[in-house]
Protein backbone atom coordinates (compact mmCIF):
# COMPACT_ATOMS: atom_id res chain seq x y z
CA UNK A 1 114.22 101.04 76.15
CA UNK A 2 111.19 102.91 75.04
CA UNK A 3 112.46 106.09 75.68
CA UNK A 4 115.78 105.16 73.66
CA UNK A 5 113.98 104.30 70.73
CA UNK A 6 111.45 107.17 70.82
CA UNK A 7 114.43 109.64 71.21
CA UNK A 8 116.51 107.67 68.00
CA UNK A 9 113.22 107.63 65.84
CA UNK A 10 113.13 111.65 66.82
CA UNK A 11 116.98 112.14 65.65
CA UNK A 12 116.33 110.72 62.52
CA UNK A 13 113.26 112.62 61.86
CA UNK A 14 114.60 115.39 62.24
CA UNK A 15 118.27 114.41 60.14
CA UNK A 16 115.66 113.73 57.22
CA UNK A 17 113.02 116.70 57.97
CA UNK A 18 111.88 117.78 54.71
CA UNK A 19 113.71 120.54 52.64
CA UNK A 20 112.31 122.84 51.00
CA UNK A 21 111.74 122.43 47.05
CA UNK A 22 111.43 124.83 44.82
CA UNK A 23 108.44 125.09 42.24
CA UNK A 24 109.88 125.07 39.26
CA UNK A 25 106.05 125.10 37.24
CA UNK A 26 107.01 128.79 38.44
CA UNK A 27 108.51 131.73 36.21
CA UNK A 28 110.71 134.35 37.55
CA UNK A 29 107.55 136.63 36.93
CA UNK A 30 105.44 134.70 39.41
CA UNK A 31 107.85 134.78 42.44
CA UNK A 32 107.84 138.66 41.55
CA UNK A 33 104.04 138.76 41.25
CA UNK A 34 103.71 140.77 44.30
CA UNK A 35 106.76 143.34 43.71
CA UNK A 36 107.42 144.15 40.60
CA UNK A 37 107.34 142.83 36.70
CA UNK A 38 110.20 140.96 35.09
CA UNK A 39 111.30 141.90 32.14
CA UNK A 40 113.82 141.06 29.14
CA UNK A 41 115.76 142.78 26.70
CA UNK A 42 115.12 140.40 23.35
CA UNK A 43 115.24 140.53 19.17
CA UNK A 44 112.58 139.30 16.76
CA UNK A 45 114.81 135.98 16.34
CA UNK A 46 114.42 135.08 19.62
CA UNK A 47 111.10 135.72 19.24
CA UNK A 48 111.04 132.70 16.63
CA UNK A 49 112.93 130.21 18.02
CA UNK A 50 110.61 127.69 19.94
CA UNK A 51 113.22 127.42 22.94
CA UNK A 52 113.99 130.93 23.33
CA UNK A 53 110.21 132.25 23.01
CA UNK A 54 109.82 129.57 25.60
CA UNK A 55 111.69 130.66 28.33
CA UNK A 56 110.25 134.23 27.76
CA UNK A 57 107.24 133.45 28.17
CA UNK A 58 107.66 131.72 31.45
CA UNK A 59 109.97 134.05 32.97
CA UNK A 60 108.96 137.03 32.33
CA UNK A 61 105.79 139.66 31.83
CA UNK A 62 107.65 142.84 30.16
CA UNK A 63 109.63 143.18 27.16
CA UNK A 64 112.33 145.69 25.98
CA UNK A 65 113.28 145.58 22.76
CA UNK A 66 117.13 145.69 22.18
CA UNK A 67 117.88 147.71 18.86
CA UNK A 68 114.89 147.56 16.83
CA UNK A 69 113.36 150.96 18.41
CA UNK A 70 116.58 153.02 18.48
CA UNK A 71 116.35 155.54 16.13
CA UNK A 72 119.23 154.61 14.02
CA UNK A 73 117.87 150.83 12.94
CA UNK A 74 114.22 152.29 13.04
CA UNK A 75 114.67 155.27 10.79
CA UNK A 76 117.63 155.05 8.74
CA UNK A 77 117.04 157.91 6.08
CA UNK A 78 114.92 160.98 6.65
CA UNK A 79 110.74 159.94 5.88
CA UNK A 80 111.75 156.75 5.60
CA UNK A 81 111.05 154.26 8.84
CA UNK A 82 111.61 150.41 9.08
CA UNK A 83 108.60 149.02 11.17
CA UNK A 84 108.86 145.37 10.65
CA UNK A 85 111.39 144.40 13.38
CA UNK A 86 109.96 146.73 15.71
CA UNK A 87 106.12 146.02 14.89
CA UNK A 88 106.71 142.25 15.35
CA UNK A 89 107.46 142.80 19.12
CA UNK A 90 104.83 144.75 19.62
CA UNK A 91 102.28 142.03 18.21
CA UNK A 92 104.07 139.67 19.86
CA UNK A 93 103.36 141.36 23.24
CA UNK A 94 99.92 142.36 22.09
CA UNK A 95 99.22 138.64 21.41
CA UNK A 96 100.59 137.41 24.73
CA UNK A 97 99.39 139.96 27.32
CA UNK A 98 102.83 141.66 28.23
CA UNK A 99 103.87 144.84 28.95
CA UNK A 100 106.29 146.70 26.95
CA UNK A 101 109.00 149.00 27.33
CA UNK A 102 110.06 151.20 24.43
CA UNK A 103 113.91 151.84 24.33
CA UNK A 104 114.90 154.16 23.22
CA UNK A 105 113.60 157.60 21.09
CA UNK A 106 117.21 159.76 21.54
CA UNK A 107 120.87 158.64 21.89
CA UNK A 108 123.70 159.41 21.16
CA UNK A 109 125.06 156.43 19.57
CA UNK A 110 122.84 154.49 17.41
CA UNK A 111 121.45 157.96 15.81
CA UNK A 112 121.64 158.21 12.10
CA UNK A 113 124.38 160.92 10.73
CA UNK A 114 121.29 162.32 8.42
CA UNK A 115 119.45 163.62 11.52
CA UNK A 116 122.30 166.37 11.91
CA UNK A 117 123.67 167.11 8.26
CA UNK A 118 121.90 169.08 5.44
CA UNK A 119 122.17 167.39 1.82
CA UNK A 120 125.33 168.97 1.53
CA UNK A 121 126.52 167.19 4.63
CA UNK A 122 126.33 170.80 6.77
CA UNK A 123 125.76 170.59 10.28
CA UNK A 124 121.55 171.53 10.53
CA UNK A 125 120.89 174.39 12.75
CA UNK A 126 119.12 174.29 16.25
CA UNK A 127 115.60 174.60 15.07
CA UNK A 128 116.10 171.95 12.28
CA UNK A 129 117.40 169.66 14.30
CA UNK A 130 114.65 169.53 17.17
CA UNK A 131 112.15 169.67 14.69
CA UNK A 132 113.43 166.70 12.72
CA UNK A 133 113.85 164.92 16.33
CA UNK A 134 110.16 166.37 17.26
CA UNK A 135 108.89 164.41 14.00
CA UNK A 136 111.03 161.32 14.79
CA UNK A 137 109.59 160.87 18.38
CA UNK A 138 105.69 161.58 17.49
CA UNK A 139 105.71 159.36 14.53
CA UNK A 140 106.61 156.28 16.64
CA UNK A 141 105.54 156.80 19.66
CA UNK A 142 101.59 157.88 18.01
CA UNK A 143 102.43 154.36 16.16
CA UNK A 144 102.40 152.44 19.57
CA UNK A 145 100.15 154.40 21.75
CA UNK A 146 98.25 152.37 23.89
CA UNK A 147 100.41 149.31 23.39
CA UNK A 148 103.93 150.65 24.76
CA UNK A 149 103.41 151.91 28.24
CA UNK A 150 106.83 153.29 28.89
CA UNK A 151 109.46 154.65 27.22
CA UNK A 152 113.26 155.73 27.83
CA UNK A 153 113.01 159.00 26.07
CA UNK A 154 116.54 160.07 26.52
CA UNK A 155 119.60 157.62 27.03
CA UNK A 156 122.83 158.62 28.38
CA UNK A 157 123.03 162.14 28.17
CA UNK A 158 125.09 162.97 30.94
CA UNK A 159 128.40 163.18 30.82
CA UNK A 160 131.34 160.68 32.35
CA UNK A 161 133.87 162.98 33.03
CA UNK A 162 133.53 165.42 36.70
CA UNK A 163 134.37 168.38 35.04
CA UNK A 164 131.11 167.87 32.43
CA UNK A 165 127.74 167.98 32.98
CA UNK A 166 126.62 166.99 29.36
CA UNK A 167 127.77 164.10 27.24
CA UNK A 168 129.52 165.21 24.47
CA UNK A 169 127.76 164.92 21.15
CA UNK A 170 125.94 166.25 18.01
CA UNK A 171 122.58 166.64 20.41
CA UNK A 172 124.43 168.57 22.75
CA UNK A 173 126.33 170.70 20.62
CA UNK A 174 124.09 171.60 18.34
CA UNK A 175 121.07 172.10 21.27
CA UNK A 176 122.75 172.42 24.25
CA UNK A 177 120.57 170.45 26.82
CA UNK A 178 117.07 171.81 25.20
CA UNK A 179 117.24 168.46 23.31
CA UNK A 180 116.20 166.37 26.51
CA UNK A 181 113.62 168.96 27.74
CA UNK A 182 112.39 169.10 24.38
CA UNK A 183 112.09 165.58 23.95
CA UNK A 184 110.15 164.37 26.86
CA UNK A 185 107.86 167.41 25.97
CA UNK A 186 107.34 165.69 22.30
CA UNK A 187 107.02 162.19 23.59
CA UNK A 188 104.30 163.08 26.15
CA UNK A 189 101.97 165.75 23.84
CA UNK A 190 101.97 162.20 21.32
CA UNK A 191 100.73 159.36 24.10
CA UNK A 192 100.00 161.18 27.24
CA UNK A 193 99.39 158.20 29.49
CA UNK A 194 102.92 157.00 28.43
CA UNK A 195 105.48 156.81 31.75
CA UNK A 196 108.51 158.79 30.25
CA UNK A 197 112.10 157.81 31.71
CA UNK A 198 115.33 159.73 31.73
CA UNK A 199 117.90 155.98 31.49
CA UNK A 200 121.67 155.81 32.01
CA UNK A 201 124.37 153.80 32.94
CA UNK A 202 127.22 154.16 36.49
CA UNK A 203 123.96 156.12 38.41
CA UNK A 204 125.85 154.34 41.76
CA UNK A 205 128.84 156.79 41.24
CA UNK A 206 127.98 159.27 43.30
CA UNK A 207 129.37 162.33 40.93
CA UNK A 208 127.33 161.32 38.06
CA UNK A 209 124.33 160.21 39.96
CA UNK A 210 124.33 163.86 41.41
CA UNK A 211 124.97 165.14 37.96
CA UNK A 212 121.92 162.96 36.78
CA UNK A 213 119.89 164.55 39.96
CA UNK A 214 120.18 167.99 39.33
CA UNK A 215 119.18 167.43 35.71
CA UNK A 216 116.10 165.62 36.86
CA UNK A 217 115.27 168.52 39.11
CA UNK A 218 115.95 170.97 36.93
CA UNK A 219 113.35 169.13 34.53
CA UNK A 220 110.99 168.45 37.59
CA UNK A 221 110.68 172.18 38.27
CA UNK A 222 110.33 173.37 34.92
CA UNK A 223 107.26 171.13 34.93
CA UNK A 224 108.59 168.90 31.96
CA UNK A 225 107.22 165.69 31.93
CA UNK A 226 109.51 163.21 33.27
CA UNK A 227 108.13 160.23 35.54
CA UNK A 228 110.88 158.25 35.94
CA UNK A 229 114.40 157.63 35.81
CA UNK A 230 116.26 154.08 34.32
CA UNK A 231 119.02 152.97 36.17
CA UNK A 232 120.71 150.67 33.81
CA UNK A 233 122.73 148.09 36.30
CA UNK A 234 125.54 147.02 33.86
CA UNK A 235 127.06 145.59 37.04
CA UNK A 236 129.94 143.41 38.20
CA UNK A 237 131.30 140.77 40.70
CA UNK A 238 133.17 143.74 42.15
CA UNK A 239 130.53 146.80 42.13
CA UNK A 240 128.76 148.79 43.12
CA UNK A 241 127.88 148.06 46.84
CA UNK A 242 124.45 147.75 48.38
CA UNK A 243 125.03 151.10 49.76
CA UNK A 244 125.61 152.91 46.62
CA UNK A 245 122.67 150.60 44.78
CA UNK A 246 120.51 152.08 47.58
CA UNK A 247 121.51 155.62 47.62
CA UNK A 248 120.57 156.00 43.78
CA UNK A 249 117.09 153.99 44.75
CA UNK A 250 116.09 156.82 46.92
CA UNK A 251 118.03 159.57 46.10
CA UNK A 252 115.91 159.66 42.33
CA UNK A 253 112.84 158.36 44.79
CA UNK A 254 112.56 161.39 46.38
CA UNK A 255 112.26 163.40 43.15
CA UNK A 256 108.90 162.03 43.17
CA UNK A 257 109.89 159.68 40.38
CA UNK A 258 109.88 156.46 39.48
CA UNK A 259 113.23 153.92 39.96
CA UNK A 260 112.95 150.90 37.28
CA UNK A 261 115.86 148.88 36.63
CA UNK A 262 116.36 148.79 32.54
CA UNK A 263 119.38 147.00 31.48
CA UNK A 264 120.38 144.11 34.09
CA UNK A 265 123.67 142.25 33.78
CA UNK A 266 126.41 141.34 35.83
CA UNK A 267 129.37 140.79 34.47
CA UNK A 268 131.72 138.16 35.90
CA UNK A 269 135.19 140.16 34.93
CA UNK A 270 136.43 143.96 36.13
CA UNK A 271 139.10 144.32 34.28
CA UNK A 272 139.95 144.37 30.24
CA UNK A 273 142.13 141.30 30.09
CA UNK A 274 141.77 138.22 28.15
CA UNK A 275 140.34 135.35 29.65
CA UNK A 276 141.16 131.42 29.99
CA UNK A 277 139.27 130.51 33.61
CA UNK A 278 135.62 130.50 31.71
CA UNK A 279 132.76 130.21 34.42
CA UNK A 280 134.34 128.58 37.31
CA UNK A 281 132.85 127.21 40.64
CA UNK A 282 134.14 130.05 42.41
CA UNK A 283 133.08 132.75 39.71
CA UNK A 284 129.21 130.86 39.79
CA UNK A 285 128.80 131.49 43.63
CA UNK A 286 130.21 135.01 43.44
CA UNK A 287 127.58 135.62 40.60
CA UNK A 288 125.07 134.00 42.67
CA UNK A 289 125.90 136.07 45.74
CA UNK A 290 125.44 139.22 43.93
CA UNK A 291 122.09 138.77 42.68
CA UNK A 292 120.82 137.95 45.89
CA UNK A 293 122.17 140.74 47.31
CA UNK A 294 120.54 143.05 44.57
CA UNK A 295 117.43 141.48 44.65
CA UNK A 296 117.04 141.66 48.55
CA UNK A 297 117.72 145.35 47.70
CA UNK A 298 115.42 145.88 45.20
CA UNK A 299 112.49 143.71 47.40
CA UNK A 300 113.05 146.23 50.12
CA UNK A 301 112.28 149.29 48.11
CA UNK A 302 109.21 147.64 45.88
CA UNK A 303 107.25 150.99 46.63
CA UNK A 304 109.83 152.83 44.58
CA UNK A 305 110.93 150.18 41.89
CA UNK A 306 108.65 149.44 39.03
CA UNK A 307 110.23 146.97 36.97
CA UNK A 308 113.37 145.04 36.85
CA UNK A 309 114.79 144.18 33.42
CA UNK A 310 117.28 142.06 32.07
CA UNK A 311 119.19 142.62 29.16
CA UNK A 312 119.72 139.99 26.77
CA UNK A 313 118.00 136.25 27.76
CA UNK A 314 121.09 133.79 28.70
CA UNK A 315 124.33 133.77 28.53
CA UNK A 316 123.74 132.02 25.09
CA UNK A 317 123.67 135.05 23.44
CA UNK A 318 125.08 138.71 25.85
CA UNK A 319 125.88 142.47 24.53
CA UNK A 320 129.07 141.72 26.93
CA UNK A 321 130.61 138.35 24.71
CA UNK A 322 133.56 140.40 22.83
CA UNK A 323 132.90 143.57 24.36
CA UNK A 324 135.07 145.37 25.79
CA UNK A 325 137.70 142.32 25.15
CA UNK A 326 137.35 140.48 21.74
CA UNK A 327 137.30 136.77 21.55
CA UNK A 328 136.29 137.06 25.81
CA UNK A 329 132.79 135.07 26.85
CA UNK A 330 130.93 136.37 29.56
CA UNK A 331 128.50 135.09 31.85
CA UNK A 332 126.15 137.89 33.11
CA UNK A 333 122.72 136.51 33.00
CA UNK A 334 120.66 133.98 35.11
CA UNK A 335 120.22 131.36 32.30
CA UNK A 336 123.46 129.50 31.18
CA UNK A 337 123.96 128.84 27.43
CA UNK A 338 122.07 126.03 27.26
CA UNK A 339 118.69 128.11 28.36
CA UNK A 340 118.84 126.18 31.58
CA UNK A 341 118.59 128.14 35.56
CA UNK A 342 121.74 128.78 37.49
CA UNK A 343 122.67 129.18 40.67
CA UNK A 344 122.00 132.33 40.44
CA UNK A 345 118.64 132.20 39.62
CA UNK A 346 117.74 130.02 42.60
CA UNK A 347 119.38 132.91 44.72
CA UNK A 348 116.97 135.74 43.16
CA UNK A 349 113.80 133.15 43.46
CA UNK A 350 114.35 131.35 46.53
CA UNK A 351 113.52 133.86 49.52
């Protein structure tokens, strides 16, 4: 009889052994602590609102800022600049202790159409044209030396398309593809200690990652400055595999350089259709299941990855509602629209 109740007292111990439970006095920054920082994509308004500043300051140690540093909102008419959006993230991070990220110092979108047109509206000439960028990228990144300790010097210069190697645009026209080599070059004679990253989007195709690769190298032995490379992860429920995620990792790894990941979002549709299912069970797991997977991935290869950012806070507010379908919500990020932890953030924190 003993024995009978010993063995029923064991069953139900172990029925109701205790499951694990989640700190949740703990930001996404702390379960990272040991691998890499956590950053976030934000705006000066979010910056201000008690909830939002909040939840960044829990989450995560490393900032990005979204649009104030692009050269279009920053500098909108030659010697004139527009500091306040941009200086108010910096004090912010100053004033908190975080790193920051500076994003980005030459693009093709986002540029102002003064930087390549005379007063007569004439297309400048080579040497105009990289001097005017030369004075663009000392004046702000001499502004916040010391206090930015990375920046994406060049955004998305490579080309789509197989048969291209260089994105189509004024830069590229006008300087072929001195502009990049030129601007890293700039960037590094102005803040010296300043990690300088080449950043663009699809680097898990393997055409354009190769494309991106021999441009690296290219830059590598010419002895320009270039530490690390951005891959941007503007990812979906579909793509791209681990295996592809992985290749990238160390193909741009064994360049020497640094792997960070800038621009973090999954987004829960592949195609370019409307939308009336919204954020279902089934679409919540799959989002979940994704980010686990890429965070196991980028946990393996902590030696090479330093940094992991997310772009834009919560689904409350994502570059992907509207785009590329108008009127079409999205659900890309680990906080909901309410500011509150999904499912998928318990995948990326519990391991």
């Amino acid at each position: 009889m003993l024995k009978i109740i010993i063995s029923s007292i064991a069953v139900v111990a172990a029925t109701f052994a205790p499951i694990k439970v989640s700190d949740d006095s703990k930001g996404l920054k702390d379960h990272y602590q040991n691998y890499f920082p956590i950053g976030v994509a934000i705006t000066p308004q979010q910056l201000r609102d008690p909830a939002q500043r909040d939840l960044i300051l829990k989450h995560f140690n490393s900032l990005t800022a979204e649009n104030a540093m692009k050269m279009g909102p920053l500098h909108p008419e030659e010697g004139r600049y527009f500091w306040r959006d941009a200086d108010s993230i910096v004090a912010f991070t100053q004033r908190h202790g975080l790193k920051l990220r500076g994003h980005n110092l030459c693009w093709h979108t986002q540029a102002p159409k003064w930087m390549f047109t005379d007063a007569q509206g004439i297309e400048v000439s080579k040497e105009v044209l990289l001097k005017r960028l030369k004075d663009h990228i000392q004046t702000v990144v001499s502004r916040y030396k010391g206090k930015i300790y990375a920046w994406d010097v060049v955004n998305e210069a490579i080309a789509d398309e197989r048969d291209r190697e260089l994105r189509e645009s004024p830069w590229s026209k006008i300087c072929g593809e001195d502009f990049i080599f030129e601007a890293f070059k700039y960037a590094h004679e102005a803040d010296p200690d300043a990690v300088l990253f080449y950043n663009d989007y699809n680097t898990e195709q393997p055409g354009k990652r190769q494309k991106i690769y021999n441009l690296l190298k290219r830059m590598k032995d010419a002895g320009i400055p270039v530490h690390g490379v951005g891959l941007q992860a503007h990812w979906s429920l579909r793509g791209p595999s681990q295996a592809e995620i992985e290749k990238s990792i160390e193909l741009f790894a064994s360049l020497g350089l640094k792997v960070q990941i800038t621009e973090l979002d999954v987004s829960i549709f592949d195609d370019n259709k409307p939308d009336t299912l919204g954020f279902t069970p089934e679409r919540e797991q799959q989002l979940a299941d994704r980010y686990k997977m890429m965070f196991e991935v980028f946990r393996k290869h902590k030696q090479d990855i330093t940094g992991v950012t997310f772009w834009n806070l919560s689904d409350k507010s994502t570059w992907l509602d509207n785009f590329p379908v108008r009127g079409r919500k999205n659900y890309p990020l680990l906080f909901d629209t309410q500011l509150q932890p999904k499912k998928a953030y318990r995948s990326v924190v519990d391991f």
